[in-house]
C-alpha atoms as a PDB file:
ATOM      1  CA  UNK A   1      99.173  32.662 111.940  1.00  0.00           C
ATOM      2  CA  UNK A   2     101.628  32.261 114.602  1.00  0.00           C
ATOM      3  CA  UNK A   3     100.062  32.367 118.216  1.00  0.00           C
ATOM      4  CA  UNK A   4     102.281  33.950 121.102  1.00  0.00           C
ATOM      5  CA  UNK A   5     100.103  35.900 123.607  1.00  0.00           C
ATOM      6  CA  UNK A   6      96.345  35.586 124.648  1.00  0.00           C
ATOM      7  CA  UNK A   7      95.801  38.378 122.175  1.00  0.00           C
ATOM      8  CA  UNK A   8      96.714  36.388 119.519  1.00  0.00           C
ATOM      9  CA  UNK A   9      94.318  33.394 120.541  1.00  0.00           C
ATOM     10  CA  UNK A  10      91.598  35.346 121.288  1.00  0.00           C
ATOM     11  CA  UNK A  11      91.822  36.384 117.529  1.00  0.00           C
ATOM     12  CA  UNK A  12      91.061  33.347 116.125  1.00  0.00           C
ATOM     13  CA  UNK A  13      88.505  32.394 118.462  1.00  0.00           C
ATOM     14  CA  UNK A  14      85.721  30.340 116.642  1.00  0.00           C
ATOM     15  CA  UNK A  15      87.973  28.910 114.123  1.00  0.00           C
ATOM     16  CA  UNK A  16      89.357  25.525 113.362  1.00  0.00           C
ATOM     17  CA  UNK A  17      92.738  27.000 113.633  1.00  0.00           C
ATOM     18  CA  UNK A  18      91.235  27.852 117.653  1.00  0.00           C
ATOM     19  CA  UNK A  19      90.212  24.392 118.025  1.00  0.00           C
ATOM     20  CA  UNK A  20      93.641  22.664 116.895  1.00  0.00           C
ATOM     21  CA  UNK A  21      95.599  25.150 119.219  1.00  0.00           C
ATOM     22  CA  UNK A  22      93.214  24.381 122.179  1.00  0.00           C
ATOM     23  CA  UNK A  23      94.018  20.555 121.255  1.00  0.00           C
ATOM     24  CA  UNK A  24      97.644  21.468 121.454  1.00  0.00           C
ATOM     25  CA  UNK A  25      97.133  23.322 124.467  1.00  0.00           C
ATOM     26  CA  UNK A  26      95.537  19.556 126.065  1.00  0.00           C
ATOM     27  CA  UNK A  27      98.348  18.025 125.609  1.00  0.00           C
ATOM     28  CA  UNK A  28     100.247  19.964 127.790  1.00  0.00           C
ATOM     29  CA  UNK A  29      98.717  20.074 131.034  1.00  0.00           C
ATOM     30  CA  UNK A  30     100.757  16.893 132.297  1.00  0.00           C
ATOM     31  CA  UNK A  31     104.470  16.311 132.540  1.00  0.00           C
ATOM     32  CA  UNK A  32     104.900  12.673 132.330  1.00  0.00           C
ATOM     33  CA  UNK A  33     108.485  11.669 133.609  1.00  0.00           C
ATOM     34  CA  UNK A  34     109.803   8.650 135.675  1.00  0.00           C
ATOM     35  CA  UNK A  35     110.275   9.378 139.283  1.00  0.00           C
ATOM     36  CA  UNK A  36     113.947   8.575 140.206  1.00  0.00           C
ATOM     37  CA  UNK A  37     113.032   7.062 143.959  1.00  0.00           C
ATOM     38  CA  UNK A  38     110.250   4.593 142.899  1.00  0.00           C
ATOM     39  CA  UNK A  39     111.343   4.033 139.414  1.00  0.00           C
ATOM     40  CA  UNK A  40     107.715   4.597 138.093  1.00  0.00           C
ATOM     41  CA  UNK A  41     106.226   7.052 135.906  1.00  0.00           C
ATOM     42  CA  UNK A  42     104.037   9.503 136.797  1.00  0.00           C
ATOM     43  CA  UNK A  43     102.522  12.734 135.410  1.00  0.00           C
ATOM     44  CA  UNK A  44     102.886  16.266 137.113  1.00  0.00           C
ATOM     45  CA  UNK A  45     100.010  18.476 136.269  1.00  0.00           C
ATOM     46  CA  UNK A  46     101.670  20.818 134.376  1.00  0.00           C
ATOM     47  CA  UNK A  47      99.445  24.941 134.056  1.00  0.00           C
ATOM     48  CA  UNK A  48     102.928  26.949 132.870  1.00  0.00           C
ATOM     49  CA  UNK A  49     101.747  26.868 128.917  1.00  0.00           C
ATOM     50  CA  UNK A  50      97.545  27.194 129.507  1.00  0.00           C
ATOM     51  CA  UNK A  51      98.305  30.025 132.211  1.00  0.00           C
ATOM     52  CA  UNK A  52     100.281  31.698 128.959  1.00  0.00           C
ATOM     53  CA  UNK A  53      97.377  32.154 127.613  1.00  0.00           C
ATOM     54  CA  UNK A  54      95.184  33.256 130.304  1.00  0.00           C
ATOM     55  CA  UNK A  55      93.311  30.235 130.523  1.00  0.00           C
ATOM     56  CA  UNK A  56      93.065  27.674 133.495  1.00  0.00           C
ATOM     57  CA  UNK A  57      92.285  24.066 134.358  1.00  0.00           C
ATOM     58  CA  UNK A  58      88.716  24.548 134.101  1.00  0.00           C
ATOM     59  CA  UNK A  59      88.853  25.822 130.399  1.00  0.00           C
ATOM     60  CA  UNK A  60      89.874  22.069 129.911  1.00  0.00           C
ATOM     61  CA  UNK A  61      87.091  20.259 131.327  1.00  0.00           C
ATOM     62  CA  UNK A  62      87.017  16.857 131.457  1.00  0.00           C
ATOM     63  CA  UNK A  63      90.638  16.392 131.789  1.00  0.00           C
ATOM     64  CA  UNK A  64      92.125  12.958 131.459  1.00  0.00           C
ATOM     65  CA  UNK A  65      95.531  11.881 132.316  1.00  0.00           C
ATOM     66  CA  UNK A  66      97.906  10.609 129.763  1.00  0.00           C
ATOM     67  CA  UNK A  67      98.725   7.314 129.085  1.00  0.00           C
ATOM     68  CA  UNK A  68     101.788   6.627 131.191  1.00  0.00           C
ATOM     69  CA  UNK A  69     104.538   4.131 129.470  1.00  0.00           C
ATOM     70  CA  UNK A  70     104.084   0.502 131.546  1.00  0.00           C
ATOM     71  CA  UNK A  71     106.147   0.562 134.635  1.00  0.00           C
ATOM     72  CA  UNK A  72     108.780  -2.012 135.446  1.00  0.00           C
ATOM     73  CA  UNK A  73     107.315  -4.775 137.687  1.00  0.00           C
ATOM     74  CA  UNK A  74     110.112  -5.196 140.952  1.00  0.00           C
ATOM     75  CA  UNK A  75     111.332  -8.349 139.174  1.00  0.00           C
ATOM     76  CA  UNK A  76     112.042  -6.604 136.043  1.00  0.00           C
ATOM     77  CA  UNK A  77     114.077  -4.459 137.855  1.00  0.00           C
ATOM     78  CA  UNK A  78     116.014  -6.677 140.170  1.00  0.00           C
ATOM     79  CA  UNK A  79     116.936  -8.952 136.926  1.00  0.00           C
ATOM     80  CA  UNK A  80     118.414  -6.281 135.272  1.00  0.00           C
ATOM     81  CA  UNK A  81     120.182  -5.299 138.254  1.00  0.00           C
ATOM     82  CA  UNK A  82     121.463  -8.711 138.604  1.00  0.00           C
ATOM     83  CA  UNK A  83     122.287  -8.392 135.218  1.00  0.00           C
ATOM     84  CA  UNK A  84     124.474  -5.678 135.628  1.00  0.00           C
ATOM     85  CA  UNK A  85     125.915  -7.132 138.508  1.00  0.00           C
ATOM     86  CA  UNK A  86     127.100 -10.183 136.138  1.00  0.00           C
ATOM     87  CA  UNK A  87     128.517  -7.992 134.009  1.00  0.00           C
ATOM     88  CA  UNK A  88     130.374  -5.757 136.535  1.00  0.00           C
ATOM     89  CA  UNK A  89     131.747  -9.682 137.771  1.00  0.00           C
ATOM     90  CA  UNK A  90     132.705 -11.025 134.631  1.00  0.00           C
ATOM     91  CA  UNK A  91     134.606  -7.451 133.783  1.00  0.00           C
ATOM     92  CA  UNK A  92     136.187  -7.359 137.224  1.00  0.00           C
ATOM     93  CA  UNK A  93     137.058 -11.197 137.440  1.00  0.00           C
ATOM     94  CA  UNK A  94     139.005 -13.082 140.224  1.00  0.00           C
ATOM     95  CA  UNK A  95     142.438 -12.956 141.355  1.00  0.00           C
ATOM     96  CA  UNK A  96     144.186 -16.349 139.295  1.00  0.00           C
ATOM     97  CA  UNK A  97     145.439 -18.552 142.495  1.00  0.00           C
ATOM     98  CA  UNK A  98     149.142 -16.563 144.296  1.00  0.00           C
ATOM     99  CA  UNK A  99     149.907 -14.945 140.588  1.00  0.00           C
ATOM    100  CA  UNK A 100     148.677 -11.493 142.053  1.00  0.00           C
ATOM    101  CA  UNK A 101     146.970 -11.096 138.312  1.00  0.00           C
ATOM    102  CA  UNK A 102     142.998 -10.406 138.261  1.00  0.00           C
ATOM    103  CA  UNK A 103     141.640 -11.890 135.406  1.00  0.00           C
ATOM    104  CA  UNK A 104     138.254 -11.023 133.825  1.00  0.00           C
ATOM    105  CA  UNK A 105     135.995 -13.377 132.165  1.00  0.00           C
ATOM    106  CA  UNK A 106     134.993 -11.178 129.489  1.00  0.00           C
ATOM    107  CA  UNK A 107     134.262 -12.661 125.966  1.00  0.00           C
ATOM    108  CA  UNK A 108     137.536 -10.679 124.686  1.00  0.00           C
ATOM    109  CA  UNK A 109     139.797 -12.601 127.469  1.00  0.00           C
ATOM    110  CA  UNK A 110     137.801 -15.966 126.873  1.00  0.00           C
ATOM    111  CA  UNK A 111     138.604 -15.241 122.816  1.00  0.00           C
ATOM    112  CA  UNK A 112     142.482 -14.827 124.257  1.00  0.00           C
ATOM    113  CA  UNK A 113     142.522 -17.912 126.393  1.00  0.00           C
ATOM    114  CA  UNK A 114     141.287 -19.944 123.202  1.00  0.00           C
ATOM    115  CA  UNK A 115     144.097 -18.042 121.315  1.00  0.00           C
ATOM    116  CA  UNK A 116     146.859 -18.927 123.813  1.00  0.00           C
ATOM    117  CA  UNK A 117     145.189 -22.458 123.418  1.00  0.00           C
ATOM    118  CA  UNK A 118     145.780 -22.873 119.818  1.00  0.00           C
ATOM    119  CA  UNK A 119     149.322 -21.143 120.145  1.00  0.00           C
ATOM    120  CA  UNK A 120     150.171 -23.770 122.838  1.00  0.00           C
ATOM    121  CA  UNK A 121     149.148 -26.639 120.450  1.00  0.00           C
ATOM    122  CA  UNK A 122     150.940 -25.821 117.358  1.00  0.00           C
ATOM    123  CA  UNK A 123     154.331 -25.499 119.624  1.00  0.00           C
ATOM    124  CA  UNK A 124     154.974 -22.527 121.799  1.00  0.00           C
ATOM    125  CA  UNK A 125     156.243 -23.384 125.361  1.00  0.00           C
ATOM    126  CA  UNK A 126     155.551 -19.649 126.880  1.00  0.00           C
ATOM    127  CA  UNK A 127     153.466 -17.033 125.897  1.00  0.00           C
ATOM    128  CA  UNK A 128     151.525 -14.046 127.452  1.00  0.00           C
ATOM    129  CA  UNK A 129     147.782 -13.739 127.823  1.00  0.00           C
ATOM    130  CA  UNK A 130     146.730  -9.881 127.419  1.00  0.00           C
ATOM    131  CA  UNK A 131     143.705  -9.579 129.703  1.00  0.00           C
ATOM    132  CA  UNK A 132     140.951  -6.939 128.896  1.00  0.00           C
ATOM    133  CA  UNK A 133     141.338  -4.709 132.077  1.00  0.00           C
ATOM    134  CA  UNK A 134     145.052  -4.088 131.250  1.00  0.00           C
ATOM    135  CA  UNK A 135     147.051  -6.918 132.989  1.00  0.00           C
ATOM    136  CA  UNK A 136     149.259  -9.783 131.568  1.00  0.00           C
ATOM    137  CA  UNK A 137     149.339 -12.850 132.550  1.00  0.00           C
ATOM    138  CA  UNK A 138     152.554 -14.965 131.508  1.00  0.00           C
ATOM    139  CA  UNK A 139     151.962 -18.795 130.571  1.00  0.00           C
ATOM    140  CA  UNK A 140     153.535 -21.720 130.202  1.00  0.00           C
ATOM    141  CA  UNK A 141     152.207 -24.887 128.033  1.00  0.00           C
ATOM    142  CA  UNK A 142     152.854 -27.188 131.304  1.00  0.00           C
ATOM    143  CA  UNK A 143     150.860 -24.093 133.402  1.00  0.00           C
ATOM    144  CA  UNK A 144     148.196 -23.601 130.790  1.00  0.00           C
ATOM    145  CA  UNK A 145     145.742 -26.811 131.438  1.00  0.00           C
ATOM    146  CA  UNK A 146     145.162 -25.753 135.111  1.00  0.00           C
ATOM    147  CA  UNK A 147     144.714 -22.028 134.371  1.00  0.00           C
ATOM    148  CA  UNK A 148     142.724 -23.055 131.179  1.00  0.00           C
ATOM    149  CA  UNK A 149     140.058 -25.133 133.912  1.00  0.00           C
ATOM    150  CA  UNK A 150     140.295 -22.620 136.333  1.00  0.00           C
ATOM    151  CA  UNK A 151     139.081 -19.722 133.625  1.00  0.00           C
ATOM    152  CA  UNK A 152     136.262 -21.585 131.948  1.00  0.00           C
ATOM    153  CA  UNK A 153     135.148 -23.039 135.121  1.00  0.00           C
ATOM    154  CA  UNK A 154     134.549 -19.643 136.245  1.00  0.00           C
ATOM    155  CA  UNK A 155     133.362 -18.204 133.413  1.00  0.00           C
ATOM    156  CA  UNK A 156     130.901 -20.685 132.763  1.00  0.00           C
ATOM    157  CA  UNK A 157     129.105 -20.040 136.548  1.00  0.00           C
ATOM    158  CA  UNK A 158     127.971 -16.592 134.567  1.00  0.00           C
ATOM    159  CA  UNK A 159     126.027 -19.023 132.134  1.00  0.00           C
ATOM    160  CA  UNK A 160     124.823 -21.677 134.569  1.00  0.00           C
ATOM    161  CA  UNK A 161     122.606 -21.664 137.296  1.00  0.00           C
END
């Protein structure tokens, strides 16, 4: 039987198919959501679905709140946004000494400095490094030591402490 008015409940009153909808009913006297200023969760009494139905809060007696998912401890949430603040600084990167070119230290651009690398060893004087935010950065096998120190030194602060 499908249940859509108070009419329709009181019909079934006394059966088991009563008792499951009342259960159903339980559950939704709370709104449990995460509250966007103190980044906990919480549960909002909640009457639009029981009211319905023409029943109230007392028809509910003893009410219990929900279990509310574990909230974030202010640690957990300052590491992850220092976490995201790595991340934003290793995708942004530094400006590379008076060359005007910003260059991330993403793994992509570490993946292209070990590429230049291996094209600077089997021969190539000049070549140019293909950044992941969009700029290029031209090389030279004299230039590419310095800049090669300069990158990993700074990428490797994001894995240090």
């Amino acid at each position: 039987m499908i249940i859509n008015t108070q009419e329709d409940l009181n019909a079934i009153t006394g059966t088991s198919e009563y008792e499951q909808f009342i259960a159903t009913l339980r559950g939704s006297l709370f709104t449990v959501r995460k509250d966007e200023v103190t980044q906990k969760w919480v549960a909002d009494e909640n009457n639009e679905t029981i009211e319905r139905f023409g029943l109230t809060r007392a028809d509910f007696d003893p009410i219990s709140l929900p279990t509310l998912p574990v909230n974030e401890t202010q640690a957990e949430l300052d590491a992850k946004a220092s976490a995201e603040e790595e991340r934003e600084a290793k995708n942004t990167g530094l400006p590379y000494l008076e060359t005007g070119v910003t260059v991330p230290f993403t793994n992509e651009d570490a993946m292209g400095v070990l590429q230049v690398k291996a094209g600077f060893e089997m021969g190539l004087t000049s070549t140019v490094l293909y950044l992941s935010n969009g700029s290029n950065l031209p090389l030279t096998s004299s230039e590419f030591p310095d800049f090669a120190l300069w990158f990993m030194t700074n990428r490797s602060g994001f894995f240090t402490a």
